[in-house]
Protein backbone atom coordinates (compact mmCIF):
# COMPACT_ATOMS: atom_id res chain seq x y z
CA UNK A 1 0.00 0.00 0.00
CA UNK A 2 2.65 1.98 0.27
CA UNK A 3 2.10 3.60 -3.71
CA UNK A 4 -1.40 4.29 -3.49
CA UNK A 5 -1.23 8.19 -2.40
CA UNK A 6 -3.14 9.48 0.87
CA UNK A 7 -6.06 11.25 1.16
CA UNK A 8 -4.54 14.26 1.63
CA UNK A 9 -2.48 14.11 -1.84
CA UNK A 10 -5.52 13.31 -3.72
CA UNK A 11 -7.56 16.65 -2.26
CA UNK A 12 -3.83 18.71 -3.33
CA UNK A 13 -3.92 17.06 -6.99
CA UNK A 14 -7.48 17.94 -7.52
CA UNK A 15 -7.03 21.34 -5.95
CA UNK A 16 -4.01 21.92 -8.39
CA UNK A 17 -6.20 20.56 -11.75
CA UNK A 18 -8.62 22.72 -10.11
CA UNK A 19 -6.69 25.62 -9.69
CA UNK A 20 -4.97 24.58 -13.44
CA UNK A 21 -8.59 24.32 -15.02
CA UNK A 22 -9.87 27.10 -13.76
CA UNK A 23 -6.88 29.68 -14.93
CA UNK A 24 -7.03 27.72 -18.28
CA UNK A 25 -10.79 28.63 -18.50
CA UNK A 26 -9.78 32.45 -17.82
CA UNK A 27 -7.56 31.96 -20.61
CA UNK A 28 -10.08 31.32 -22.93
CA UNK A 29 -12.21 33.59 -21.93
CA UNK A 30 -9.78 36.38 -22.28
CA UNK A 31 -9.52 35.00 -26.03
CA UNK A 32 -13.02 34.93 -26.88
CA UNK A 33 -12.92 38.78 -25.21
CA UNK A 34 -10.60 39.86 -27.55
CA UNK A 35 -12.43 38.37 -30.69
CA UNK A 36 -15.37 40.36 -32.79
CA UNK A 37 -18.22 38.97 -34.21
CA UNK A 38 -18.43 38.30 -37.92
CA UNK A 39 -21.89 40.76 -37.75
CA UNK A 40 -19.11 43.55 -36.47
CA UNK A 41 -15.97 42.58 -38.65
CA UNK A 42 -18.43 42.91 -41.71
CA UNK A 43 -20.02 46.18 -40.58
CA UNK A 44 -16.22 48.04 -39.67
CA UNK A 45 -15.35 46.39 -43.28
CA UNK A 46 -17.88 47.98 -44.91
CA UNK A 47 -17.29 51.17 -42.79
CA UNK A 48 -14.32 50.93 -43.54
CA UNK A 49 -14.57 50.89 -47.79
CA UNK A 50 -17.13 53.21 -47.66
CA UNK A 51 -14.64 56.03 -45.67
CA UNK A 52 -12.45 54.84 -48.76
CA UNK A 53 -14.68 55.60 -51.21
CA UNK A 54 -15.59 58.87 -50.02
CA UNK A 55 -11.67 59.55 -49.76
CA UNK A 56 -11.03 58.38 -52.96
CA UNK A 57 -13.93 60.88 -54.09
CA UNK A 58 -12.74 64.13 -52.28
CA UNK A 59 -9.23 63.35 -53.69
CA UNK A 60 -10.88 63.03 -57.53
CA UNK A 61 -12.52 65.94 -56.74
CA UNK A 62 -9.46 68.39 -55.76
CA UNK A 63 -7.67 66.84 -58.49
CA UNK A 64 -10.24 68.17 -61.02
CA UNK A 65 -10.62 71.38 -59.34
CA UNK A 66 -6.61 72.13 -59.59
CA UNK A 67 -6.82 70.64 -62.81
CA UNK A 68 -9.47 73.34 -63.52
CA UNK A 69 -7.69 75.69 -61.82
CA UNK A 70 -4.83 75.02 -64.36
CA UNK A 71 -6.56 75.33 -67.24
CA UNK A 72 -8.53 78.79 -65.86
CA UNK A 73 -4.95 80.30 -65.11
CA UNK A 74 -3.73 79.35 -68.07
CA UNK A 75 -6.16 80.72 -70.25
CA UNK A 76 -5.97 83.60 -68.42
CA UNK A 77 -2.24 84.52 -69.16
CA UNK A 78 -3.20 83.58 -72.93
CA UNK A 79 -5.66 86.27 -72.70
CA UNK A 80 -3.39 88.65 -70.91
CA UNK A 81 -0.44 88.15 -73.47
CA UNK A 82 -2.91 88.63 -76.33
CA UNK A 83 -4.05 91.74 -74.76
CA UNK A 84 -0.78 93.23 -74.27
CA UNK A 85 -0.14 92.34 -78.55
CA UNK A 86 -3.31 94.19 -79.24
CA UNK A 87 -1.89 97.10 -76.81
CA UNK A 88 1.45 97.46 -79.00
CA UNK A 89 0.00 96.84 -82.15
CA UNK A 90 -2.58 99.83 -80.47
CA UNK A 91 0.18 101.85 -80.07
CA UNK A 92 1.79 101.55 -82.78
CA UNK A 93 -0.55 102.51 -85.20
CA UNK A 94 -2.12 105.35 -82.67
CA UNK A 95 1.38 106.78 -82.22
CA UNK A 96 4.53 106.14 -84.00
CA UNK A 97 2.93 105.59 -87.38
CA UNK A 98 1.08 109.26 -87.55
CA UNK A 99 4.50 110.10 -86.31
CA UNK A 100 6.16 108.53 -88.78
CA UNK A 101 4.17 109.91 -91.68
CA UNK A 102 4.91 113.34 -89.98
CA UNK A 103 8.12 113.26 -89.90
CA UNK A 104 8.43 111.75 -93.56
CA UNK A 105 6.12 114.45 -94.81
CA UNK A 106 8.31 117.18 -93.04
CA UNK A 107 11.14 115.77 -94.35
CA UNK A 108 9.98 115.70 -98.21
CA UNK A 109 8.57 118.98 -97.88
CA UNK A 110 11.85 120.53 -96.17
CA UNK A 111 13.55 118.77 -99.43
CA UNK A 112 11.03 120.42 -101.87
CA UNK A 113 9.43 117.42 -103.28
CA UNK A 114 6.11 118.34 -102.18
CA UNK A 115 5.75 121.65 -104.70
């Protein structure tokens, strides 16, 4: 009789697989704590793609707004260079071509071509 274990070891053991089970269960219950249902995993995905898409949108957006932008400036300097061409040529035949003629019919006359 000797091997057969006392009374006393037997309550220890089964206090330790106790003890064992009972931090094991903990354990799992931690786990299944930390996991989400499949109902909430699918409803942050789609939260989640839909904050995407309506990223994805604002960015189209600016793009075609500084794209616009681009094109609105550049027409702008078009029109601003053709304006200043329309100024000289303006100017030119305002001022320095009755000037011109002036001076070229001062100059014949002072030469007596004009009698």
């Amino acid at each position: 009789m000797p091997d057969e274990p006392t009374l006393g070891e037997v309550v220890r053991r089964l206090e330790a697989v106790h003890q064992s089970l009972k931090e094991d269960f903990r354990d799992v219950a931690g786990r299944l704590d930390g996991k989400v249902s499949i109902e909430r995993f699918q409803f942050e995905k789609d939260a989640q793609l839909e904050r995407e898409r309506l990223s994805n949108e604002r960015i189209k957006a600016i793009e075609t707004a500084r794209a616009q932008e681009a094109r609105e400036r550049q027409e702008a300097e078009q029109k601003a260079a053709d304006r200043r061409a329309a100024d000289r040529r303006l100017l030119f035949s305002a001022l320095i071509a009755p000037v011109l003629m002036l001076l070229l019919t001062l100059y014949l006359t002072s030469q007596g071509a004009g009698t």
